[in-house]
PDB file of N, CA and C in Angstrom:
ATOM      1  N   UNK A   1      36.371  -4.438 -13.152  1.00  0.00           N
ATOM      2  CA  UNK A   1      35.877  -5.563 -13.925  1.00  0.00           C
ATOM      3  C   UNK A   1      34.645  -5.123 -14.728  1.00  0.00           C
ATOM      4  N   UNK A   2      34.484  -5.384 -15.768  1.00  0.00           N
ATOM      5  CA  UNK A   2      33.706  -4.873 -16.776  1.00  0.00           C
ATOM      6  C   UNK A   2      32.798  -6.345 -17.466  1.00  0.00           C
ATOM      7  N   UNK A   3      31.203  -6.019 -16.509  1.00  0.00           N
ATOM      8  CA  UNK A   3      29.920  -7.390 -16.815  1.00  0.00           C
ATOM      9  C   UNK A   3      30.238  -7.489 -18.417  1.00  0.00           C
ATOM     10  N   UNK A   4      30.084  -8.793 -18.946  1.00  0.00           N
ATOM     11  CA  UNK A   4      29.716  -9.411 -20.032  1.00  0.00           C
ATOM     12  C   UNK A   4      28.075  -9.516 -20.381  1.00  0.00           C
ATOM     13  N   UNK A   5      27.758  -8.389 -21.641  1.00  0.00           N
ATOM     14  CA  UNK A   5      26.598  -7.723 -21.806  1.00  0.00           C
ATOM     15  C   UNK A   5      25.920  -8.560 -22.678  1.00  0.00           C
ATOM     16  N   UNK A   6      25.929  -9.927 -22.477  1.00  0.00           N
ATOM     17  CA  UNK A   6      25.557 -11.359 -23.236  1.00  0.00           C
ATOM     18  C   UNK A   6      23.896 -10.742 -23.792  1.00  0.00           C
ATOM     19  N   UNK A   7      22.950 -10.391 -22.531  1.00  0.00           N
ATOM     20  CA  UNK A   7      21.398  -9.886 -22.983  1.00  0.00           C
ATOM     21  C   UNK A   7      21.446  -9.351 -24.004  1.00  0.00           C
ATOM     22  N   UNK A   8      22.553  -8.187 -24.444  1.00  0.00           N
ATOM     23  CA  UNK A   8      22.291  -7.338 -25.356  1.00  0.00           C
ATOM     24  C   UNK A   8      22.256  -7.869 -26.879  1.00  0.00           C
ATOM     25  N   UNK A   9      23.177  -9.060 -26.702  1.00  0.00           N
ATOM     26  CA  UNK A   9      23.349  -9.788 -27.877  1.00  0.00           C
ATOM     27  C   UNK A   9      22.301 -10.903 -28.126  1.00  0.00           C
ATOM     28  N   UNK A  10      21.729 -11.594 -27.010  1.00  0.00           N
ATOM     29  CA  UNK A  10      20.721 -12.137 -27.269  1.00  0.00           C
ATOM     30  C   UNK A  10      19.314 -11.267 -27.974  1.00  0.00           C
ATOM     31  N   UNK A  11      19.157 -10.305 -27.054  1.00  0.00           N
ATOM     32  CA  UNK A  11      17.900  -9.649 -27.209  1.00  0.00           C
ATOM     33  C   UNK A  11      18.026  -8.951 -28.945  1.00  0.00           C
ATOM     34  N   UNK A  12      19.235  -8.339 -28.977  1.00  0.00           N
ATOM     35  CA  UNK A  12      19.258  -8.540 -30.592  1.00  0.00           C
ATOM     36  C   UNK A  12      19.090  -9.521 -31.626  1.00  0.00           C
ATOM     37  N   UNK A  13      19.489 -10.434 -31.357  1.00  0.00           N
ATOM     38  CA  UNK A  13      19.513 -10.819 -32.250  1.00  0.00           C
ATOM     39  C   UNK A  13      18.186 -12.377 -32.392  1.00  0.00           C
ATOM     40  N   UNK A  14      17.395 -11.760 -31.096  1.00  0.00           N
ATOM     41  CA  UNK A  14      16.179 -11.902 -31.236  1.00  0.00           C
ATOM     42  C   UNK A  14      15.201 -11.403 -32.098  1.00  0.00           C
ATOM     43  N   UNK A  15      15.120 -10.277 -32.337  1.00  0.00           N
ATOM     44  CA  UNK A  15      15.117  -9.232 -33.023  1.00  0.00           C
ATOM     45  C   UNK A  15      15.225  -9.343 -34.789  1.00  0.00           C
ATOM     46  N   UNK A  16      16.453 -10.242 -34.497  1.00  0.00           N
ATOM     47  CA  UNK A  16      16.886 -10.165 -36.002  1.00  0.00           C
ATOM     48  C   UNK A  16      17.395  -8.931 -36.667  1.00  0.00           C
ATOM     49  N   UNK A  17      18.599  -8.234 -35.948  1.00  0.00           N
ATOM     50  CA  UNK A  17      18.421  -6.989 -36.043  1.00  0.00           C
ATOM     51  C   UNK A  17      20.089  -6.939 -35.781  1.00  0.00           C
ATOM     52  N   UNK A  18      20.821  -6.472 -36.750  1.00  0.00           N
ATOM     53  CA  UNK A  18      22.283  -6.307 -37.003  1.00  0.00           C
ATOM     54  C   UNK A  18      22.696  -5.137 -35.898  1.00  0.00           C
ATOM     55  N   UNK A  19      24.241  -5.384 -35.530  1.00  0.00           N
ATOM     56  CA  UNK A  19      24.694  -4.380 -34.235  1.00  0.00           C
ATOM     57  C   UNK A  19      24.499  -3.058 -35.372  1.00  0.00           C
ATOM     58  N   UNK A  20      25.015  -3.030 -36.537  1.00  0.00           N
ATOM     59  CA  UNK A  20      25.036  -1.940 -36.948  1.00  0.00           C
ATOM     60  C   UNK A  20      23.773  -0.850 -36.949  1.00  0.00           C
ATOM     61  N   UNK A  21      22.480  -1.254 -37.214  1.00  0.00           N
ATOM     62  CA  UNK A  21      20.917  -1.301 -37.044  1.00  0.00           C
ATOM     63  C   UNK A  21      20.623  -0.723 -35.575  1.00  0.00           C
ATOM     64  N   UNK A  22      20.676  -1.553 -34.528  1.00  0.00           N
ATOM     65  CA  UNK A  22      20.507  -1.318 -33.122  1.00  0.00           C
ATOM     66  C   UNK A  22      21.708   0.009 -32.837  1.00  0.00           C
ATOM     67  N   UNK A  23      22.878   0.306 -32.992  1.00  0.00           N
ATOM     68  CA  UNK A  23      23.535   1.388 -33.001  1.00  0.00           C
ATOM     69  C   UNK A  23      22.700   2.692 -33.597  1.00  0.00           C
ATOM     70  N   UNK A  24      22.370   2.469 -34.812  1.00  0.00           N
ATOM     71  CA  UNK A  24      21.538   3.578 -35.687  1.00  0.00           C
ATOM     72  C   UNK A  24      20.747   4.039 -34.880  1.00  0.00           C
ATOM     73  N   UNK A  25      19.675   2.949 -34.300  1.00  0.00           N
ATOM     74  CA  UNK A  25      18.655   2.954 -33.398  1.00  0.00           C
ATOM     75  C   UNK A  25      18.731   4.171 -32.387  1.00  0.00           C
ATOM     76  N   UNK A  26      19.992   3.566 -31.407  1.00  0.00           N
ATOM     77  CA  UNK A  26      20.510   4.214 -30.222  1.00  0.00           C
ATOM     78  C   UNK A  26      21.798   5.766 -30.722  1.00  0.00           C
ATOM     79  N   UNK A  27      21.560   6.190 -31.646  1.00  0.00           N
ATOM     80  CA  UNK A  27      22.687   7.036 -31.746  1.00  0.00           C
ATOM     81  C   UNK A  27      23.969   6.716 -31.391  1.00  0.00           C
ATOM     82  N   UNK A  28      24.616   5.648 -31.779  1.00  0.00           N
ATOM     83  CA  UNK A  28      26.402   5.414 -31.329  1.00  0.00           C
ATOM     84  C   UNK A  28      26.342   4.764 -32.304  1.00  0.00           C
ATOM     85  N   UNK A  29      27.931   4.024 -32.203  1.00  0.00           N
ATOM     86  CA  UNK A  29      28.557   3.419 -33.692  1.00  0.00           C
ATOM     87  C   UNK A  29      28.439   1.956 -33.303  1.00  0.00           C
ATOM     88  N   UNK A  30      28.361   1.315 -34.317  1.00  0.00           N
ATOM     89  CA  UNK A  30      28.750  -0.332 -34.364  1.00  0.00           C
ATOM     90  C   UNK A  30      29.299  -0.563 -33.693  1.00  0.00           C
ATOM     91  N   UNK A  31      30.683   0.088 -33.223  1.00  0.00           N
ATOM     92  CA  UNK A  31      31.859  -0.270 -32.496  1.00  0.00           C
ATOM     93  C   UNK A  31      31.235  -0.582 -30.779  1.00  0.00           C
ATOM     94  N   UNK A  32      30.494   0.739 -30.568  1.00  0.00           N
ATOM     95  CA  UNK A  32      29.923   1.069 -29.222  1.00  0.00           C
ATOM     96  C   UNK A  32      28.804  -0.167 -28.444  1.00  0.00           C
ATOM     97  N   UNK A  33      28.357  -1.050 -29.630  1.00  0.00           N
ATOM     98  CA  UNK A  33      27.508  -1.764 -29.101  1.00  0.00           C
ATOM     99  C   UNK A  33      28.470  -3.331 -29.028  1.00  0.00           C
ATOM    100  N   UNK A  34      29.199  -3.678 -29.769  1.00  0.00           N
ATOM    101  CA  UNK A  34      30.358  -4.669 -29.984  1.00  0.00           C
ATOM    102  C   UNK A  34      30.704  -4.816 -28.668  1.00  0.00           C
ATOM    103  N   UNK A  35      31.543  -3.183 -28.256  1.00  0.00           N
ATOM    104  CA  UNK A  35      32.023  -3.904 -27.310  1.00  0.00           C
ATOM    105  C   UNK A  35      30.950  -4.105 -25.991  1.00  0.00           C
ATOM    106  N   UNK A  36      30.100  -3.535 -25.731  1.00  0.00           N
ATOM    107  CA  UNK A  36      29.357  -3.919 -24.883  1.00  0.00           C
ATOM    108  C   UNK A  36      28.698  -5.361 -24.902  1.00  0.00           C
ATOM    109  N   UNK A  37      28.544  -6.244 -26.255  1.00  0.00           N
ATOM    110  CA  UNK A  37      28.211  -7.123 -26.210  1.00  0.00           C
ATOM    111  C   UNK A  37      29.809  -8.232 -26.004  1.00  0.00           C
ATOM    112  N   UNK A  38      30.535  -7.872 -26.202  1.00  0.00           N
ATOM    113  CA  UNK A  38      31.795  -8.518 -25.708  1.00  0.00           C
ATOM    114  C   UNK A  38      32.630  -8.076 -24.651  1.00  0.00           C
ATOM    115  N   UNK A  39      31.768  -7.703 -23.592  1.00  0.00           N
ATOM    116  CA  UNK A  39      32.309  -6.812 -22.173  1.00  0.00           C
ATOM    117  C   UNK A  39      33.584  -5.946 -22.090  1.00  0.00           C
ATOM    118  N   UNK A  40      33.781  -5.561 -23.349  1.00  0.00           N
ATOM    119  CA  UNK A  40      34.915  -4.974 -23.614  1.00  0.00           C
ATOM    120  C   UNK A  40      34.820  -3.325 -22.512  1.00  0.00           C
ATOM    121  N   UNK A  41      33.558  -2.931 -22.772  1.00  0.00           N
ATOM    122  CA  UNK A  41      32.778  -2.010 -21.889  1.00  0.00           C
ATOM    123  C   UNK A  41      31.460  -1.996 -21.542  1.00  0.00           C
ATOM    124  N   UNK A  42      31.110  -1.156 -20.676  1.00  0.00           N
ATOM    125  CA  UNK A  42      29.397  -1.091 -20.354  1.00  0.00           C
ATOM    126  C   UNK A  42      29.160  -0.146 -20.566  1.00  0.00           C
ATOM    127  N   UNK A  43      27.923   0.277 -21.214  1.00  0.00           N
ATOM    128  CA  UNK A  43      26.541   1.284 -21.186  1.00  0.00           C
ATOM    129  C   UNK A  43      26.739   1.678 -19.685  1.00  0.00           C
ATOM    130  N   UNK A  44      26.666   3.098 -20.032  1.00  0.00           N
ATOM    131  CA  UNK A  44      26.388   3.820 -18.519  1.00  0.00           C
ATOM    132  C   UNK A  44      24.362   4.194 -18.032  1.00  0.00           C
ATOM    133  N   UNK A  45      24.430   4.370 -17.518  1.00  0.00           N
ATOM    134  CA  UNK A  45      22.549   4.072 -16.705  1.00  0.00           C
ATOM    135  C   UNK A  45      22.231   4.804 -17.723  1.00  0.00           C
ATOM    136  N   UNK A  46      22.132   6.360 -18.731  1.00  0.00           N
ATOM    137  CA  UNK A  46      21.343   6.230 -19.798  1.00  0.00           C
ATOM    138  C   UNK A  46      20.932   5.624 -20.899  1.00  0.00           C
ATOM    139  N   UNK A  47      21.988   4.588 -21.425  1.00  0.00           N
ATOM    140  CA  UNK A  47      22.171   4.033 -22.179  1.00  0.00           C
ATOM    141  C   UNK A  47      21.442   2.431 -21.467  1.00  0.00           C
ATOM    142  N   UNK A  48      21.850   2.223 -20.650  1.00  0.00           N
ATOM    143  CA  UNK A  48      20.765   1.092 -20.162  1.00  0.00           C
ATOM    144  C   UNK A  48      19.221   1.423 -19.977  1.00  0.00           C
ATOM    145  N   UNK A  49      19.110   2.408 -19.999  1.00  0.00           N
ATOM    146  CA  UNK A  49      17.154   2.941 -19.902  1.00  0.00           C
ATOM    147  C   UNK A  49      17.283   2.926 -21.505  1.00  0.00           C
ATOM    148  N   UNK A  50      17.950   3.500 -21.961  1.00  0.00           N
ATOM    149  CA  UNK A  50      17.456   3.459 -23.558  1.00  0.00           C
ATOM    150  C   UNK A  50      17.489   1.859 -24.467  1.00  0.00           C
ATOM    151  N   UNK A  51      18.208   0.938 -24.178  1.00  0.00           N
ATOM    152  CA  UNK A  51      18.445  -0.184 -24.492  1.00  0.00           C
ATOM    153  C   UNK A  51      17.366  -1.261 -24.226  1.00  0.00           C
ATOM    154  N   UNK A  52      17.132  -1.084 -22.647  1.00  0.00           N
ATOM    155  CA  UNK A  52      15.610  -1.638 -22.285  1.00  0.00           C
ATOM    156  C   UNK A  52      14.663  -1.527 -22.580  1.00  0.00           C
ATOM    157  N   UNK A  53      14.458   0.205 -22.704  1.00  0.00           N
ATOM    158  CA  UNK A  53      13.214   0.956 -23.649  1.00  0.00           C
ATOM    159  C   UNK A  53      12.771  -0.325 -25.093  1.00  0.00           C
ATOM    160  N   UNK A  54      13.886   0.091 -25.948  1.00  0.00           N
ATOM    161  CA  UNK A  54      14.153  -0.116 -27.131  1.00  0.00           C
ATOM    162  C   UNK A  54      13.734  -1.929 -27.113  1.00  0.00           C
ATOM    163  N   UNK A  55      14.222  -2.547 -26.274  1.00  0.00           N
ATOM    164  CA  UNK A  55      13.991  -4.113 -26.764  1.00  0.00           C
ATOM    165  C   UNK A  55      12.979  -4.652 -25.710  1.00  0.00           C
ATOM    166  N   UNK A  56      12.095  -3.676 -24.570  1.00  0.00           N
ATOM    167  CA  UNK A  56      11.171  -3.726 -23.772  1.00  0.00           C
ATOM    168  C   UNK A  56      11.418  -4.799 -22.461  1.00  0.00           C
ATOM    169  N   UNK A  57      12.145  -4.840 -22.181  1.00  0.00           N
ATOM    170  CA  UNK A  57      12.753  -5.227 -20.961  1.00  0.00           C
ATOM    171  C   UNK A  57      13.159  -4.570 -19.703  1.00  0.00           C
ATOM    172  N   UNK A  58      13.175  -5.202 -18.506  1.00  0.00           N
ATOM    173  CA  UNK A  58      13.729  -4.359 -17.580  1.00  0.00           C
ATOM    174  C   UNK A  58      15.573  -4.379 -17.416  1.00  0.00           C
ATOM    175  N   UNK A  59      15.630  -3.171 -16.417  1.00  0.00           N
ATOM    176  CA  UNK A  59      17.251  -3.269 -16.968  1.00  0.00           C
ATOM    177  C   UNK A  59      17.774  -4.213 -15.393  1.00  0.00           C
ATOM    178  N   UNK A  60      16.945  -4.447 -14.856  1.00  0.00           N
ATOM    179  CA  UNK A  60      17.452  -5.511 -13.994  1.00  0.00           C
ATOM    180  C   UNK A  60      17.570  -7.287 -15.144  1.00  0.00           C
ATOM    181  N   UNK A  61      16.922  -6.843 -15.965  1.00  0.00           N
ATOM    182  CA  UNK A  61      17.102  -8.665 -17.394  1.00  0.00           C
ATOM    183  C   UNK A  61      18.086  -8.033 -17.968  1.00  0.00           C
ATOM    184  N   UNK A  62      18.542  -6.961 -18.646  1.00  0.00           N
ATOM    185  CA  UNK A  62      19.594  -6.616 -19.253  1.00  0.00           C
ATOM    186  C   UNK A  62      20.645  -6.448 -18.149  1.00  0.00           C
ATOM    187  N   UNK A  63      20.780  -6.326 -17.098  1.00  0.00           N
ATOM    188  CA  UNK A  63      22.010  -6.649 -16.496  1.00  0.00           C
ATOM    189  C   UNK A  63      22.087  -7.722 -15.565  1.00  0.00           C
ATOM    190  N   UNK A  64      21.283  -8.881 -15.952  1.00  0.00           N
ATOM    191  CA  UNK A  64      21.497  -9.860 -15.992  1.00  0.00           C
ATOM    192  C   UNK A  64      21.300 -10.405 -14.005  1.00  0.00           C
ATOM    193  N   UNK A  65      20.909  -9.124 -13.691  1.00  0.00           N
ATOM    194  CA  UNK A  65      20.217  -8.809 -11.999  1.00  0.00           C
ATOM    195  C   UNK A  65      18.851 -10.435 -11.874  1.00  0.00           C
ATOM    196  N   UNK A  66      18.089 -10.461 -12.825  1.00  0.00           N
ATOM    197  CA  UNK A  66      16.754 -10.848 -12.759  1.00  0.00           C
ATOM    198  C   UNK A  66      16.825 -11.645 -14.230  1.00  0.00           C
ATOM    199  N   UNK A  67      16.365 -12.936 -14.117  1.00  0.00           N
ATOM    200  CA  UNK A  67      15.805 -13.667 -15.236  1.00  0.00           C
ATOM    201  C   UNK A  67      14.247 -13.306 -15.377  1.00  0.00           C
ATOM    202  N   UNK A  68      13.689 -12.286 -15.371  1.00  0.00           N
ATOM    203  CA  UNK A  68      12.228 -11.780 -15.728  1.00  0.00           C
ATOM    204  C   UNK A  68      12.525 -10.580 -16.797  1.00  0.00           C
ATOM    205  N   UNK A  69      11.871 -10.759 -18.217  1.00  0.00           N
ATOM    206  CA  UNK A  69      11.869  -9.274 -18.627  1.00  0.00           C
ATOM    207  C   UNK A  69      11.209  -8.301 -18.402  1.00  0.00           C
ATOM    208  N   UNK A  70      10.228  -8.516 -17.695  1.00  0.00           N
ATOM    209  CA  UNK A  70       9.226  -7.392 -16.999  1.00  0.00           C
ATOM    210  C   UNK A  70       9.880  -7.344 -15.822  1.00  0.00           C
ATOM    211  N   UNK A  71       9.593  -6.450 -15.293  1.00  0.00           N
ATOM    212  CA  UNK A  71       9.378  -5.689 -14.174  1.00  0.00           C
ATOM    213  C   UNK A  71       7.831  -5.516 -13.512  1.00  0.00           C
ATOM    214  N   UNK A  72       7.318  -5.943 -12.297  1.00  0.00           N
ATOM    215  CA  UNK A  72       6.097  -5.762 -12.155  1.00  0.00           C
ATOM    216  C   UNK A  72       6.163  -4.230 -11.355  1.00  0.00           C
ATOM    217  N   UNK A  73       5.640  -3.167 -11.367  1.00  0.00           N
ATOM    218  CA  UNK A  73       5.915  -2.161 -10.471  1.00  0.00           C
ATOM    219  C   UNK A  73       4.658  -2.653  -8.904  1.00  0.00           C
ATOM    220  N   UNK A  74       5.689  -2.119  -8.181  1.00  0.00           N
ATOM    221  CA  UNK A  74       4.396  -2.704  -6.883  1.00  0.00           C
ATOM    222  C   UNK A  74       3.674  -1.564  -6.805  1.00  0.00           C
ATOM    223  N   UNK A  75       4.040  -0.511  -6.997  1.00  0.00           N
ATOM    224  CA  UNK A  75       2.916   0.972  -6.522  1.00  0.00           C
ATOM    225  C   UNK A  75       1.436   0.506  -7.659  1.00  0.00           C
ATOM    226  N   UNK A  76       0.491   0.371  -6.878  1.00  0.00           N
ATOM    227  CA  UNK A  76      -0.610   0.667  -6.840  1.00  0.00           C
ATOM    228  C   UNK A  76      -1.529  -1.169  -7.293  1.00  0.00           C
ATOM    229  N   UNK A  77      -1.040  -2.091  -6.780  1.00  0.00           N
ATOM    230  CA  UNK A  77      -1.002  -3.325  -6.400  1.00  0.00           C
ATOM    231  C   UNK A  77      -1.808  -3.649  -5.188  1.00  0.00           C
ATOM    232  N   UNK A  78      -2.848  -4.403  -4.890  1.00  0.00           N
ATOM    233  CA  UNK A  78      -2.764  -4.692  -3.757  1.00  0.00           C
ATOM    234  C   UNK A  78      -1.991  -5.933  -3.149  1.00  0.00           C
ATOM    235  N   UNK A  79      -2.008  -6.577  -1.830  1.00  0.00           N
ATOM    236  CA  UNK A  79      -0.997  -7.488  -1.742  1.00  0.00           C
ATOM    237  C   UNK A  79      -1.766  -8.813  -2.106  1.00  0.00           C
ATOM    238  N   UNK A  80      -3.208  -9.097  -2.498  1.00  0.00           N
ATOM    239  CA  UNK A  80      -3.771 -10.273  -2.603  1.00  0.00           C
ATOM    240  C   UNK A  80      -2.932 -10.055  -4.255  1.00  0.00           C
ATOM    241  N   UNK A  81      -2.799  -8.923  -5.199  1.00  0.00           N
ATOM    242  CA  UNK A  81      -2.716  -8.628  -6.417  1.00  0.00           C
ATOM    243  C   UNK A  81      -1.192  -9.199  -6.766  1.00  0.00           C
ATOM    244  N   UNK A  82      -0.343  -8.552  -6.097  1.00  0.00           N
ATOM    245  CA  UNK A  82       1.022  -9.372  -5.684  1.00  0.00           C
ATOM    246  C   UNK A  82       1.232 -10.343  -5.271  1.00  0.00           C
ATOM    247  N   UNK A  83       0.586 -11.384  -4.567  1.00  0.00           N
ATOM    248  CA  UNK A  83       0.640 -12.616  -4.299  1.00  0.00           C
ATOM    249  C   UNK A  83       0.316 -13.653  -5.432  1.00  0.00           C
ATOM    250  N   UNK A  84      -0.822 -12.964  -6.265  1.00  0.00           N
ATOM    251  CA  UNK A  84      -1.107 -14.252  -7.441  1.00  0.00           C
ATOM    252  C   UNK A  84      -0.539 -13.997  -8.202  1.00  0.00           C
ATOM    253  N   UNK A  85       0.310 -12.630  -8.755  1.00  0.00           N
ATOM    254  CA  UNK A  85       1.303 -12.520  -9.835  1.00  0.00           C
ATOM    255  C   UNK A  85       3.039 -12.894  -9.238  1.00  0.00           C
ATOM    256  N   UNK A  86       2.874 -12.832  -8.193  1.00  0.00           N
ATOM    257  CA  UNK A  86       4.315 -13.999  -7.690  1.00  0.00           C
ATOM    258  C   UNK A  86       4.109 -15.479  -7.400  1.00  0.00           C
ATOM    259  N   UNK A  87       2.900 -15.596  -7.136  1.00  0.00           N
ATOM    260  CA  UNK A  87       2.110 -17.128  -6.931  1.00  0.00           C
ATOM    261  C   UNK A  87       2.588 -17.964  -8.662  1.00  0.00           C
ATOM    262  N   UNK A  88       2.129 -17.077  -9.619  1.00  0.00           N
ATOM    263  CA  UNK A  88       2.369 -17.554 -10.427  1.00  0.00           C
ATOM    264  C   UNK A  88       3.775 -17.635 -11.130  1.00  0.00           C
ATOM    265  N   UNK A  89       4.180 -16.841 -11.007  1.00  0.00           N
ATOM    266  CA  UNK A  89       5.582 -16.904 -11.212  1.00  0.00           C
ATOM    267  C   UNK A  89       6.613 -17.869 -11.044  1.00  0.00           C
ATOM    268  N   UNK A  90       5.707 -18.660 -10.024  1.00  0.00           N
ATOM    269  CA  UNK A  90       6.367 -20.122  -9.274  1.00  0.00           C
ATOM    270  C   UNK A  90       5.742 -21.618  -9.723  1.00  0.00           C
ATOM    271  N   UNK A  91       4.593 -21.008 -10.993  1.00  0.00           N
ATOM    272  CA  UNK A  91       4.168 -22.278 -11.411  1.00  0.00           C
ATOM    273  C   UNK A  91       4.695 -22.723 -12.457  1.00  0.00           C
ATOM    274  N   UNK A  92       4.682 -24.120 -12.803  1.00  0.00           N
ATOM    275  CA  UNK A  92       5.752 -24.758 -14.589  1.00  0.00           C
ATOM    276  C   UNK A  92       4.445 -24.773 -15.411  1.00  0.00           C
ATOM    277  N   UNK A  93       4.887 -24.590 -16.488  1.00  0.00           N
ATOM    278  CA  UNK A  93       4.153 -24.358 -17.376  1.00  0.00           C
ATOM    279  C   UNK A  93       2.864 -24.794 -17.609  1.00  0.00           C
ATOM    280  N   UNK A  94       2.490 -26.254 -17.455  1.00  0.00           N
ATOM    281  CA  UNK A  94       1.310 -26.636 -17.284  1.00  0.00           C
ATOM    282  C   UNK A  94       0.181 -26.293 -16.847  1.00  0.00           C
ATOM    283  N   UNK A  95       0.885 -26.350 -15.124  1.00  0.00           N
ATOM    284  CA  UNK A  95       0.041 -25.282 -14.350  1.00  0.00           C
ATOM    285  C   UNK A  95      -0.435 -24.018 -14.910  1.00  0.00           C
ATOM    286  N   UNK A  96       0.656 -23.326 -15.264  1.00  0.00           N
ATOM    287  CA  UNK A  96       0.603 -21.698 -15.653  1.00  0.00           C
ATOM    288  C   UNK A  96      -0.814 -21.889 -17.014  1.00  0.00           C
ATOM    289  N   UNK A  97      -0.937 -22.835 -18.081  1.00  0.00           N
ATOM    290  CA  UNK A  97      -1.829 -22.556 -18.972  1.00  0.00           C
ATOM    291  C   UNK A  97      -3.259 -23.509 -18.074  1.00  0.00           C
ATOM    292  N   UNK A  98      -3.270 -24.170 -17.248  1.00  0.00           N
ATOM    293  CA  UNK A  98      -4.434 -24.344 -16.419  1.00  0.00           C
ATOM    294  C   UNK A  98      -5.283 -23.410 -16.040  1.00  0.00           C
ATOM    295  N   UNK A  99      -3.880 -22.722 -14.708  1.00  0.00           N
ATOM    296  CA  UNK A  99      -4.550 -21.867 -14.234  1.00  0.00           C
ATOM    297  C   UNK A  99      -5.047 -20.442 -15.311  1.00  0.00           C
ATOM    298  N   UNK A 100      -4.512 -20.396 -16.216  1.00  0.00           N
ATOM    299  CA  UNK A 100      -5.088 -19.366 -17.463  1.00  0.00           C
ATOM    300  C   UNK A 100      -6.538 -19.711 -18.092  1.00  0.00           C
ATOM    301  N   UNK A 101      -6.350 -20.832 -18.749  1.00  0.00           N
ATOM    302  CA  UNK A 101      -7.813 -21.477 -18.549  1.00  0.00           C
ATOM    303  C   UNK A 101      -8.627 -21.708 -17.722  1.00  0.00           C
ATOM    304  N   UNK A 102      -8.619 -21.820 -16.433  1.00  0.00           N
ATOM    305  CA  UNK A 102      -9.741 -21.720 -15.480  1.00  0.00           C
ATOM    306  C   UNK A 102     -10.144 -20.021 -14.995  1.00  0.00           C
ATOM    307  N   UNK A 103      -8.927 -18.837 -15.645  1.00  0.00           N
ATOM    308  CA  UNK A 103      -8.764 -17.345 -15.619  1.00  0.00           C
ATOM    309  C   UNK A 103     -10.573 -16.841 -16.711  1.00  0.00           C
ATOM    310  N   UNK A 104     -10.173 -17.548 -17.606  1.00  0.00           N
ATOM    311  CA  UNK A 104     -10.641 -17.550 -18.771  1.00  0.00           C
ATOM    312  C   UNK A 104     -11.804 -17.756 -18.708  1.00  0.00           C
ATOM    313  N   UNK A 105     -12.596 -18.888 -18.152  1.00  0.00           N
ATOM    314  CA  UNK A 105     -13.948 -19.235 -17.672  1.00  0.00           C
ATOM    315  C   UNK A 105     -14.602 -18.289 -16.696  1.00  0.00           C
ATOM    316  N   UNK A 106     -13.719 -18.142 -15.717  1.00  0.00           N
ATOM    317  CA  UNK A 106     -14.362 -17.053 -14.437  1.00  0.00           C
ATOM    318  C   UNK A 106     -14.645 -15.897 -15.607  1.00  0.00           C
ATOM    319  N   UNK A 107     -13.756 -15.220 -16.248  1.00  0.00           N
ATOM    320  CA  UNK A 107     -14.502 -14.104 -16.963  1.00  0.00           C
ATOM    321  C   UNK A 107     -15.349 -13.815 -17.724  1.00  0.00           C
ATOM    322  N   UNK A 108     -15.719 -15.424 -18.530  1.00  0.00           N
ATOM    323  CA  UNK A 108     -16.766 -15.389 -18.810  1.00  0.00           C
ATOM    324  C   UNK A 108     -18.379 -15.746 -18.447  1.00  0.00           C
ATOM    325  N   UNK A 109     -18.407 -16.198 -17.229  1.00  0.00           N
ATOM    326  CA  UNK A 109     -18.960 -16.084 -16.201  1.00  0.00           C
ATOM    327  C   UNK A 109     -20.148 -14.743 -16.311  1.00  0.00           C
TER     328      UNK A 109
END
């Protein structure tokens, strides 16, 4: 069974940026990115590091693993450091520009 590579077509054409363009980009043909955006086939793991590279995402959002386009790396984090960047992760929006604004004051402090 061969995933439906829907990200790739979003994230393009986020972009604003024709399959033919993003092919150029990546060295392959029009054809090569088509069908990946119509699960016809998949990008093998170099081609997913280069794709993520390219539209700055992780390839756990391009394969559709994770609704986050970052990736936080945990090496060199502490766990109070990981707790408020997953703490937040769990707040709706409101919250999230609150707590940014009250971020904002402490630093200027």
């Amino acid at each position: 069974m061969v995933m439906n590579m829907k990200r790739i077509r979003e994230l393009r054409e986020s972009k604003g940026i024709s399959q033919q363009k993003l092919a150029a980009q990546l060295n392959v043909t029009q054809a090569v990115i088509s069908k990946y955006e119509l699960g016809v086939s998949e990008p093998d793991i170099a081609m997913i590091q280069l794709l993520s590279k390219f539209f700055g995402v992780s390839s756990d959002y391009l394969l559709e693993i994770s609704d986050d386009k970052i990736s936080l790396p945990a090496a060199g984090l502490s766990e109070k450091e990981k707790d408020i960047l997953f703490g937040f992760k769990r707040l709706n929006d409101v919250q999230k520009e609150k707590l940014q604004a009250y971020l904002k004051g402490l630093l200027q402090e």
